[in-house]
Protein backbone atom coordinates (compact mmCIF):
# COMPACT_ATOMS: atom_id res chain seq x y z
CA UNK A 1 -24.79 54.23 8.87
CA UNK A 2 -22.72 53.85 11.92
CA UNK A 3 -22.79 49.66 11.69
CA UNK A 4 -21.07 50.22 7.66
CA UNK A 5 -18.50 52.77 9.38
CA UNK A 6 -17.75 49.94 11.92
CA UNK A 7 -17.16 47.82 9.64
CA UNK A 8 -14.71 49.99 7.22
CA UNK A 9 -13.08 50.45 10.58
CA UNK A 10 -12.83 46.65 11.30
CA UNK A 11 -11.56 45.81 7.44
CA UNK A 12 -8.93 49.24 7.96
CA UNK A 13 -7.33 47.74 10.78
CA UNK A 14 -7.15 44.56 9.74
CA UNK A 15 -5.53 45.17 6.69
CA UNK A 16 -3.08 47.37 8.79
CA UNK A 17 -2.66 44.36 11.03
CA UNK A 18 -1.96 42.24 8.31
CA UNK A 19 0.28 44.18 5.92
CA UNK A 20 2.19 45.01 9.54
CA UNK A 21 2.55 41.28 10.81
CA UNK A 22 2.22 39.31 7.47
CA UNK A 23 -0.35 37.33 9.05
CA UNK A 24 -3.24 36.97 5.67
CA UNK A 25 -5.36 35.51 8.19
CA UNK A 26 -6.37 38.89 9.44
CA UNK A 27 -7.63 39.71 6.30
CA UNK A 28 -10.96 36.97 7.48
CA UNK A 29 -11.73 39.32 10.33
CA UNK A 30 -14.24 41.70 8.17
CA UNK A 31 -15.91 38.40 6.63
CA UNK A 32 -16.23 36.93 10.04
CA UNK A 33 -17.58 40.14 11.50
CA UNK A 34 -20.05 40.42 8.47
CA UNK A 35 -20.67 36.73 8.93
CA UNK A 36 -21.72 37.72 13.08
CA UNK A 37 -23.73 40.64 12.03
CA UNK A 38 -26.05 38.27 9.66
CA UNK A 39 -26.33 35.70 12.06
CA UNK A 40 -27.19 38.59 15.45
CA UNK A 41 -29.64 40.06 12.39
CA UNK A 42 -31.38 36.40 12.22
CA UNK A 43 -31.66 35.68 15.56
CA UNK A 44 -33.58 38.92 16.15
CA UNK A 45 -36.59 37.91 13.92
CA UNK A 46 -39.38 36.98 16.50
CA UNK A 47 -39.51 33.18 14.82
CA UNK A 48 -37.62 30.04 15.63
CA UNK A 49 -33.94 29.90 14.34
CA UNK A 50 -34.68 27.15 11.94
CA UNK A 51 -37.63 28.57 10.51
CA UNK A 52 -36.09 31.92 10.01
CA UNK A 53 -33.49 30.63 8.04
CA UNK A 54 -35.65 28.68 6.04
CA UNK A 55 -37.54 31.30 4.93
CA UNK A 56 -34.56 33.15 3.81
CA UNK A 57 -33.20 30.60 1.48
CA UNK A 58 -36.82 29.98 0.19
CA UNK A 59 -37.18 33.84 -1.00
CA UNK A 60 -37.14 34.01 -4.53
């Protein structure tokens, strides 16, 4: 629960940030923190990188 309040947090602020500055690049920053949270998630499976990832793609 707190990790999905972190990151309505992260895409509140950076929609704030980018309706403030007119920057749409901000608007990546949730992606890119979803993006980190899958990868931290994969590297904490006790199996090689490769192998992990592997498997993922191969579920069906």
């Amino acid at each position: 629960m707190t990790i999905l309040v972190m990151f309505w947090a992260v895409a509140l602020v950076s929609l704030i940030a980018a309706l403030k500055w007119k920057k749409p690049l901000l608007l990546t920053v949730p992606f890119a923190a979803m993006g980190l949270y899958m990868f931290v998630e994969i590297i904490k499976v006790p199996m090689p990188f490769w192998e992990t990832v592997q498997m993922i793609f191969d579920l069906r």
